[in-house]
N, C-alpha and C. Protein backbone atom coordinates (compact mmCIF):
# COMPACT_ATOMS: atom_id res chain seq x y z
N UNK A 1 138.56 111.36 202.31
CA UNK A 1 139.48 112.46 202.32
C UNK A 1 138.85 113.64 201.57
N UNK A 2 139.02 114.92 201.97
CA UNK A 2 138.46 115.85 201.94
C UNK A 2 139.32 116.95 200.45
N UNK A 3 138.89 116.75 199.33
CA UNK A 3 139.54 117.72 198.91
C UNK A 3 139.68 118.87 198.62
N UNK A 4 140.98 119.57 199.34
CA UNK A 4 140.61 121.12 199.58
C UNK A 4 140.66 122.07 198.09
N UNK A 5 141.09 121.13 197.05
CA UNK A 5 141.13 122.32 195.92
C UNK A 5 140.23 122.38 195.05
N UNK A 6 138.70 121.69 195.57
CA UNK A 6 137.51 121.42 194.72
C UNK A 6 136.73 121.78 195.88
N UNK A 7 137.00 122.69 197.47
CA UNK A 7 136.19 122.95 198.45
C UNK A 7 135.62 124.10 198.32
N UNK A 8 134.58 124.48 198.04
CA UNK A 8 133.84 125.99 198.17
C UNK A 8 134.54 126.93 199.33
N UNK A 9 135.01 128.49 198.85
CA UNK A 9 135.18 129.25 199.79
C UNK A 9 134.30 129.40 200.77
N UNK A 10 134.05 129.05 201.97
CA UNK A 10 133.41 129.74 203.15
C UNK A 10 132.80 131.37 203.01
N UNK A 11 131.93 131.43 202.92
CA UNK A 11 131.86 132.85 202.59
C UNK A 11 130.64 133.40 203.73
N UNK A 12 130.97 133.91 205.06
CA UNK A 12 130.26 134.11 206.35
C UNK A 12 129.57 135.51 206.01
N UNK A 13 128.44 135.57 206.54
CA UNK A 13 127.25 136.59 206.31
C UNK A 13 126.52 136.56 208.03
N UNK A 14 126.42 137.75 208.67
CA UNK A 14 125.67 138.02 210.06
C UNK A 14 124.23 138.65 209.61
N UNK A 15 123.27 138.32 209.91
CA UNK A 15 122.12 139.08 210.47
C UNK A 15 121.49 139.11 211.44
N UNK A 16 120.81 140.33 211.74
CA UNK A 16 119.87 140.31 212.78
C UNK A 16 118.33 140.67 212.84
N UNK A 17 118.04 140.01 213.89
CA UNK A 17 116.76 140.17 213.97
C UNK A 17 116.16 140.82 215.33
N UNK A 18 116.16 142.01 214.88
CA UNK A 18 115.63 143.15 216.05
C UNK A 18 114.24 142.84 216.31
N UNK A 19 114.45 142.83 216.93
CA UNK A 19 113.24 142.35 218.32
C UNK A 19 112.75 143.73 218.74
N UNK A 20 111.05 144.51 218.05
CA UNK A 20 110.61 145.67 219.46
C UNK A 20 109.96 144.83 220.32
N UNK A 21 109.43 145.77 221.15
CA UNK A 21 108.97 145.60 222.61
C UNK A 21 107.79 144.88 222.13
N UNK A 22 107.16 144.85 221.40
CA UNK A 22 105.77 144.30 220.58
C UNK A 22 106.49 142.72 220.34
N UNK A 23 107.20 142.62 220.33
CA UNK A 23 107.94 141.23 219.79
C UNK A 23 107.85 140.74 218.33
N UNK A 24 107.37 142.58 217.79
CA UNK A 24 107.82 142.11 215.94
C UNK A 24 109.32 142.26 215.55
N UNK A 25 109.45 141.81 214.22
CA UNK A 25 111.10 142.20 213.76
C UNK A 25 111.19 142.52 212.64
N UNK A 26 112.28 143.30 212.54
CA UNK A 26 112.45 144.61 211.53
C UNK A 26 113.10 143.48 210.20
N UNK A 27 112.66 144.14 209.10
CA UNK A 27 112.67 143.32 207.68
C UNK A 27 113.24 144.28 207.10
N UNK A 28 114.32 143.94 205.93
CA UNK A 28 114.68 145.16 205.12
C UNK A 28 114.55 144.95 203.58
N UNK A 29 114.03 145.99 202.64
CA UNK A 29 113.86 145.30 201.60
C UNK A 29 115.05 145.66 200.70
N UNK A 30 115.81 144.23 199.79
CA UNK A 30 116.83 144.46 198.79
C UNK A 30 116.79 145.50 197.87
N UNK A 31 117.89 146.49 197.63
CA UNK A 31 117.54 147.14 196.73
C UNK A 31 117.55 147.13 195.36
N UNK A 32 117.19 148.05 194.33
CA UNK A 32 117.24 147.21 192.99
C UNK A 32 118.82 147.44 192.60
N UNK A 33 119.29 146.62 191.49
CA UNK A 33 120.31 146.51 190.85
C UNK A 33 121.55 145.58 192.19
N UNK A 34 120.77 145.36 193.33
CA UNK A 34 121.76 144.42 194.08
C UNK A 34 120.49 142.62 193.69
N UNK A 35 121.59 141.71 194.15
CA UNK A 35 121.25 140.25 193.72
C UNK A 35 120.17 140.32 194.41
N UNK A 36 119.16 139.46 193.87
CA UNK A 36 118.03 139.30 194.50
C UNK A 36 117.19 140.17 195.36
N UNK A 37 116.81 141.61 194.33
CA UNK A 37 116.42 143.26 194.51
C UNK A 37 115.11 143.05 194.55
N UNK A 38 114.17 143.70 195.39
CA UNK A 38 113.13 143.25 195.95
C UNK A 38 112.66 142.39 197.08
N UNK A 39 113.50 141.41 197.79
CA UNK A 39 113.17 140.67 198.18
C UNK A 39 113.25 141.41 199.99
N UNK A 40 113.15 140.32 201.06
CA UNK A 40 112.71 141.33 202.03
C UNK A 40 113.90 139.94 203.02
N UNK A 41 114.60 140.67 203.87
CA UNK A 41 115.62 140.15 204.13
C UNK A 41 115.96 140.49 205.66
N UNK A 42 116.89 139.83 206.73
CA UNK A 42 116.84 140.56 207.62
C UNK A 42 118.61 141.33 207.42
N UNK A 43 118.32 142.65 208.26
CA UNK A 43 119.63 143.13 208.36
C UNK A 43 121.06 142.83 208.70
N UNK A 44 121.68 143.09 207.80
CA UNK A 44 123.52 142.57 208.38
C UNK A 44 123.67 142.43 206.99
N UNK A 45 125.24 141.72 206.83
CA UNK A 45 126.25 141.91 205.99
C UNK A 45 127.19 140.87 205.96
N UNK A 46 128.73 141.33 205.12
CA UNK A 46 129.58 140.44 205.32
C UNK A 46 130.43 141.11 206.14
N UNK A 47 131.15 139.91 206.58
CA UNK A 47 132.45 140.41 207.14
C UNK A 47 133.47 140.77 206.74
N UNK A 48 134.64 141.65 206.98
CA UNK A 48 135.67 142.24 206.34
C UNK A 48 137.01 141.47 207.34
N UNK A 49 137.59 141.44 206.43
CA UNK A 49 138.84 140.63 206.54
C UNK A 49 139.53 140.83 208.17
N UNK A 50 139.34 140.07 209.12
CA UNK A 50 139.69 140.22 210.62
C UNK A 50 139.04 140.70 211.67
N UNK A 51 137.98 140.55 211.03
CA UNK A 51 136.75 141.30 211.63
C UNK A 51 135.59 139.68 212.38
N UNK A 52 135.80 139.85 213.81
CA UNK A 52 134.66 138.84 213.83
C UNK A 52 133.35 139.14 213.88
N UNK A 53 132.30 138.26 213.73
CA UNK A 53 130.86 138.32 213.63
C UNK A 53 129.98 139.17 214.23
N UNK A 54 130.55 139.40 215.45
CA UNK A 54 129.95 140.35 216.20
C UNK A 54 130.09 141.88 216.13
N UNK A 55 131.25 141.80 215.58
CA UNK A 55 131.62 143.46 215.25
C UNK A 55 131.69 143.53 214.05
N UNK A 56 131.08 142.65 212.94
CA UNK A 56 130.86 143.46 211.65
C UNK A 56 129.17 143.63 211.83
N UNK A 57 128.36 142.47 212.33
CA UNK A 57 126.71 142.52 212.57
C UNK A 57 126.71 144.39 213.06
N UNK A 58 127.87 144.69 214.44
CA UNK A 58 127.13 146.09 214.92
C UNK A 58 127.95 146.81 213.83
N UNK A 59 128.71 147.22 212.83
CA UNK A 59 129.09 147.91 212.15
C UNK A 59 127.84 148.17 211.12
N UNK A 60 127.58 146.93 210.63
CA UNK A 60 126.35 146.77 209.60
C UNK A 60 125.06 147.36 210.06
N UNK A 61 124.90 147.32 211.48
CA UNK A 61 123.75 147.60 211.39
C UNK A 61 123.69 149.57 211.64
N UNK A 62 125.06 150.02 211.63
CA UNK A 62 125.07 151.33 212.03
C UNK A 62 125.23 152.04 210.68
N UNK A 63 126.10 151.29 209.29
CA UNK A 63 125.44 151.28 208.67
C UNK A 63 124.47 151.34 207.58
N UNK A 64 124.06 150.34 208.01
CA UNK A 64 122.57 150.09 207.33
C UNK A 64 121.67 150.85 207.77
N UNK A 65 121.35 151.17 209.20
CA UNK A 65 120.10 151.21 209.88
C UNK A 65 120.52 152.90 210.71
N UNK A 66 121.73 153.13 210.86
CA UNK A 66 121.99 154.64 211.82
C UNK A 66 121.21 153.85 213.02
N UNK A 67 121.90 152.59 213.67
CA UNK A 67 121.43 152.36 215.03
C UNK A 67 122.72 151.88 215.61
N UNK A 68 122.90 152.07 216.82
CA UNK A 68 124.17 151.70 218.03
C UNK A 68 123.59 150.58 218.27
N UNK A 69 124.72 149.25 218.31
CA UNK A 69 124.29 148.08 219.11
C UNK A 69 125.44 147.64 220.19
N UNK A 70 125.67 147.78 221.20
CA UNK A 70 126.37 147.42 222.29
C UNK A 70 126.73 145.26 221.46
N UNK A 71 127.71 145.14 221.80
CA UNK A 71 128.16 143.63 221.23
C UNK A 71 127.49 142.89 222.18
N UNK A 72 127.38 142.84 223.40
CA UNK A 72 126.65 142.28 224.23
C UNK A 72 125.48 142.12 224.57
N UNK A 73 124.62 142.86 223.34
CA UNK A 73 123.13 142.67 223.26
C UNK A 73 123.52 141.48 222.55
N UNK A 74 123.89 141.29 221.34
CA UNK A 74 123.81 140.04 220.59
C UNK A 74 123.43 138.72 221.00
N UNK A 75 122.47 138.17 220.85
CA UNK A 75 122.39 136.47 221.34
C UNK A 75 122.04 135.75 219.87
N UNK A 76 123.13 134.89 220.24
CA UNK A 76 123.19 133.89 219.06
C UNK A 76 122.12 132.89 218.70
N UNK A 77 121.26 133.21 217.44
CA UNK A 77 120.31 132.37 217.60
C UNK A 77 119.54 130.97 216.87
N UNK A 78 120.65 131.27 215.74
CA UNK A 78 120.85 130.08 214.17
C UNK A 78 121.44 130.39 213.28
N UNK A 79 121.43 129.45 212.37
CA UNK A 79 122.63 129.78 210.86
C UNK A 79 121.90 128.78 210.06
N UNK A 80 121.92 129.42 208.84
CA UNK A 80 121.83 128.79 207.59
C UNK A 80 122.81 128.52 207.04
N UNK A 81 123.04 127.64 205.55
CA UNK A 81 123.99 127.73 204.76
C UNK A 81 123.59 127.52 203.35
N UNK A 82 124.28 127.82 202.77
CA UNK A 82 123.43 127.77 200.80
C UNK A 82 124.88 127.46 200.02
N UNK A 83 124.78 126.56 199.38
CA UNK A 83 126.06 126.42 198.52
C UNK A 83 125.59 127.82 197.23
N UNK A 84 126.89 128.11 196.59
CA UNK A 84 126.71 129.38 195.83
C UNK A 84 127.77 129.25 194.99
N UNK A 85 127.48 129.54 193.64
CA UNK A 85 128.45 129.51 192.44
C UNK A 85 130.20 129.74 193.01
N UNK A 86 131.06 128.60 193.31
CA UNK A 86 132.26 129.32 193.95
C UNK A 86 132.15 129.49 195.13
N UNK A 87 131.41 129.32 196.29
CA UNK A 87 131.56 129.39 197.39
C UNK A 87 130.44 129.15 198.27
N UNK A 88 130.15 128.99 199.70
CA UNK A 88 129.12 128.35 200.13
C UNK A 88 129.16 129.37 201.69
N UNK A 89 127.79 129.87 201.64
CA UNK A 89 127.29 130.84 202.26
C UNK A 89 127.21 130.20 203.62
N UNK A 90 127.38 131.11 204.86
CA UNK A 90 127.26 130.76 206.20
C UNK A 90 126.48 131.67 206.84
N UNK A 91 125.48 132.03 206.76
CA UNK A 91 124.41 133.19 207.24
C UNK A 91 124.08 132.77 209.09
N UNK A 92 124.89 133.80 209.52
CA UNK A 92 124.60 133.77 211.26
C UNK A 92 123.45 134.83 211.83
N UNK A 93 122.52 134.48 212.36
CA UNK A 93 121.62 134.97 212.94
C UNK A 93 121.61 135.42 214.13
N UNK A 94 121.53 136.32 214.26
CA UNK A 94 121.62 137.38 216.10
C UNK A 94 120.58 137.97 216.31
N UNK A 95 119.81 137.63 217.81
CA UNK A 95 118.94 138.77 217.73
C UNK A 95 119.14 139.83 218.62
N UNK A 96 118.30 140.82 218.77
CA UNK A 96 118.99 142.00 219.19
C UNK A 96 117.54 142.59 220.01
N UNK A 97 117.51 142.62 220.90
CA UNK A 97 116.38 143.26 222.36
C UNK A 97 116.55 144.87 222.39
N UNK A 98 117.65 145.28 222.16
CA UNK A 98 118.19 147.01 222.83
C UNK A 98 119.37 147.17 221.92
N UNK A 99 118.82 148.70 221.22
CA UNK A 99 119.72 149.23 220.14
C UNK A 99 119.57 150.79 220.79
N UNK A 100 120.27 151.86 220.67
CA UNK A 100 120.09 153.10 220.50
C UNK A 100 119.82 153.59 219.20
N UNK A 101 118.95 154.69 218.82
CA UNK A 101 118.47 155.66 217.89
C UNK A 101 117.51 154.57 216.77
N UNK A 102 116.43 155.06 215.90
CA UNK A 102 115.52 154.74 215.44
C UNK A 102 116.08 154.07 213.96
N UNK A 103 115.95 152.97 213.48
CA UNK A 103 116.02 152.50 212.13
C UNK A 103 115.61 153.12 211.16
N UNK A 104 116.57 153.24 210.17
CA UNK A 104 116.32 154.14 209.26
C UNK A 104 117.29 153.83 207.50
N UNK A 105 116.35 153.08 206.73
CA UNK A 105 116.63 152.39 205.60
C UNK A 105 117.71 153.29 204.85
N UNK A 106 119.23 153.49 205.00
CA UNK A 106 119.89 153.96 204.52
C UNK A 106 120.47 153.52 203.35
N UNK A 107 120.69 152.23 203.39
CA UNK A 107 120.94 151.04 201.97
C UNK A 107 120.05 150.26 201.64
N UNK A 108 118.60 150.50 202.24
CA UNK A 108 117.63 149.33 201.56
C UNK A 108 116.83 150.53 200.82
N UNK A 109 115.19 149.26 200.05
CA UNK A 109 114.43 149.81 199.55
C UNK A 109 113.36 150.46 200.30
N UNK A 110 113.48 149.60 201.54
CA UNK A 110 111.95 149.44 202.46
C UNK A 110 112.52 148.70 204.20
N UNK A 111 111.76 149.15 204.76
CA UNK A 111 111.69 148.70 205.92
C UNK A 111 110.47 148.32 206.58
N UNK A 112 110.37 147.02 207.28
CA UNK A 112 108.86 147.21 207.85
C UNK A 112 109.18 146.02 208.79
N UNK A 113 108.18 146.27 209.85
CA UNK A 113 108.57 145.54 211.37
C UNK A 113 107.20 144.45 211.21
N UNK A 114 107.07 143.36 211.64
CA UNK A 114 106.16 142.19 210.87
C UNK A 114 106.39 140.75 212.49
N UNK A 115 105.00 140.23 212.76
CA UNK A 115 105.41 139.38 213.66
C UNK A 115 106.05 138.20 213.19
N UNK A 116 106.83 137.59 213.71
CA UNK A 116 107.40 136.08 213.60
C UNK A 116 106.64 135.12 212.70
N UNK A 117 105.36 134.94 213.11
CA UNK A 117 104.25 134.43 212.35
C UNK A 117 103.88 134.56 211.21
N UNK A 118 103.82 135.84 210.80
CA UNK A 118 104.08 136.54 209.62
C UNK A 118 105.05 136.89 208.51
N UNK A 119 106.44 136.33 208.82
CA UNK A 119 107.36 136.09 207.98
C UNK A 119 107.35 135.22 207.04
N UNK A 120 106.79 134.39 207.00
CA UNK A 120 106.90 133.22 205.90
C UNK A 120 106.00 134.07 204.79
N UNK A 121 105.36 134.97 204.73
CA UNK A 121 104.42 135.68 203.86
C UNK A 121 105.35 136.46 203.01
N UNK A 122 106.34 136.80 203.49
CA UNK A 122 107.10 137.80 203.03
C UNK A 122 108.20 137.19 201.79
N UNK A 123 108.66 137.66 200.94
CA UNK A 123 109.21 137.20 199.90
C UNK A 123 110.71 137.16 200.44
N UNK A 124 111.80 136.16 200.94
CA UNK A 124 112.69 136.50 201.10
C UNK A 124 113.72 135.58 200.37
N UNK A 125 114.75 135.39 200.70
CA UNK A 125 115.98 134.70 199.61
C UNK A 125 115.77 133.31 200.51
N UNK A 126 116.58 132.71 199.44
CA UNK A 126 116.35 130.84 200.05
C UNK A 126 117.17 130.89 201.49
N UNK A 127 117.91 131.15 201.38
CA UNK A 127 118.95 130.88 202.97
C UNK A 127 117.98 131.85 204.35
N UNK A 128 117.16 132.37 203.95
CA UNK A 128 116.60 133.35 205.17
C UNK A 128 115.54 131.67 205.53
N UNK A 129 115.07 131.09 205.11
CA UNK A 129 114.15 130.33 205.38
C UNK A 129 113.84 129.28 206.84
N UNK A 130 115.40 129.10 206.56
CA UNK A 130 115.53 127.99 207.68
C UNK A 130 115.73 129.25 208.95
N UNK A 131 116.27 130.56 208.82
CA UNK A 131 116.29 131.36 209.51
C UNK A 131 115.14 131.66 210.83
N UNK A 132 114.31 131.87 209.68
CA UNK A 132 112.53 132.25 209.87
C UNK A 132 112.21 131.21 211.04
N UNK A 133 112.37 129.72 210.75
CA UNK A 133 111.50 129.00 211.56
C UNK A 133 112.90 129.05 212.53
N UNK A 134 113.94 129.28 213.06
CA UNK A 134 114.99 128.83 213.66
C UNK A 134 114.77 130.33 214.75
N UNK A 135 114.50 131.53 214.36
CA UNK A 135 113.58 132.56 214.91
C UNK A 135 112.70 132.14 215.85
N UNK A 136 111.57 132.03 214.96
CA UNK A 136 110.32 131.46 215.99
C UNK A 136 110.72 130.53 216.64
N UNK A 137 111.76 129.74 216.66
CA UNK A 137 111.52 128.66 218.03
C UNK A 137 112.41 129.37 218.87
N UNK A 138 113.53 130.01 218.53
CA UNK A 138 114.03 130.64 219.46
C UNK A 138 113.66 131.69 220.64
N UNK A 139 112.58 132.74 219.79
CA UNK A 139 111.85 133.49 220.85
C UNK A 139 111.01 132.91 221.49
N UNK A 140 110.17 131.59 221.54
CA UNK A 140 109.41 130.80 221.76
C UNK A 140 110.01 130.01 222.74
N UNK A 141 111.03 129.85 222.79
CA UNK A 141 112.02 129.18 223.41
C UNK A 141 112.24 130.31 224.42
N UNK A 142 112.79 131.66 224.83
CA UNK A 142 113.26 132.43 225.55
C UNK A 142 111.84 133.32 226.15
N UNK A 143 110.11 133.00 225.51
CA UNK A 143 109.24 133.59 226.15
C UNK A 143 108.97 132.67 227.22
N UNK A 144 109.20 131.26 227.24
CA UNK A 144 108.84 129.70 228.05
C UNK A 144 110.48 130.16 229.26
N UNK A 145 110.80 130.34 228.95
CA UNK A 145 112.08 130.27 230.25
C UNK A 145 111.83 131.60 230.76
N UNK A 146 111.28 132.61 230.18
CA UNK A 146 110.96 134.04 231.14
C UNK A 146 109.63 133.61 231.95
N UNK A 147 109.02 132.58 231.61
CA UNK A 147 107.51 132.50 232.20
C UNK A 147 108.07 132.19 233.86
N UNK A 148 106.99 132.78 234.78
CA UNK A 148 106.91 132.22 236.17
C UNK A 148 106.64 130.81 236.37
N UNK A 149 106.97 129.93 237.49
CA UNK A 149 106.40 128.62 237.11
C UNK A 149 105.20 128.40 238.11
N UNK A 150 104.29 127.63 237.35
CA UNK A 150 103.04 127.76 238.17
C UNK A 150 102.69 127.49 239.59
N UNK A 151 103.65 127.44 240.21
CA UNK A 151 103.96 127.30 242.04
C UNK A 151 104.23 128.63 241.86
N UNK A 152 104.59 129.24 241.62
CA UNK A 152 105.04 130.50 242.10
C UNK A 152 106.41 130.94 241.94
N UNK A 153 106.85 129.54 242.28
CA UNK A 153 108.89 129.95 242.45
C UNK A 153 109.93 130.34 241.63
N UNK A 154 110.79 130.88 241.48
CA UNK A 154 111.23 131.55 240.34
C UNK A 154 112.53 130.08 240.49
């Protein structure tokens, strides 16, 4: 039996991982005097009270970033979770192919676009981790189903 008055609040967090045409993705760096300042993170936020996942990710990223995301770009692509003093983190991952207007670090320190491969180099918070490799199999996963098959036939 489950007891609910010793259960960590749920506490849900969206990010995304913008995808350019190069097939790198945009990193944002924490700023100082927020938790874990410095570190290099992907974009998004929390959600606000009645707000689902998908429409706080495009709120966050407009913003964070001064970019338009249509809700229907979104494809769902993993989740982490991190227990946390009082409550236990649910970090949802979206990635994102097609945004309007150019990224532009309005609440971070730094911005920088970095291949898949290259993320684990980067200093980021514990819950981005399982993110990272849940990423790479996913685009890895969606470059193998765009491939032609070697007969020819689609």
């Amino acid at each position: 039996m489950i007891d609910s008055l010793n259960t960590p609040v749920l506490f849900p967090v969206v990010a995304a991982a913008l995808v350019d045409g190069d097939g790198r993705v945009l990193l944002q760096q924490r700023p100082e005097g927020k938790a874990l300042a410095g570190l290099w993170e992907f974009p998004g936020g929390k959600l606000e009270l009645g707000e689902t996942p998908e429409a706080a990710l495009v709120r966050e990223l407009h913003e964070e970033l001064a970019i338009t995301v249509a809700p229907e770009a979104l494809e769902p692509a993993g989740f982490a979770t991190e227990p946390l003093p009082g409550r236990h983190l649910l970090l949802l991952l979206y990635v994102i192919r097609s945004w309007s207007g150019t990224p532009v670090a309005l609440e971070a320190d730094g911005l920088t676009w970095c291949r898949p491969a290259e993320m684990q180099a980067w200093p980021m918070p514990p819950a981005d981790g399982p993110l990272v490799r849940q990423l790479a199999a996913y685009l890895a996963d969606s470059r193998s189903s765009d491939a032609v098959p070697d007969n020819g036939t689609v």
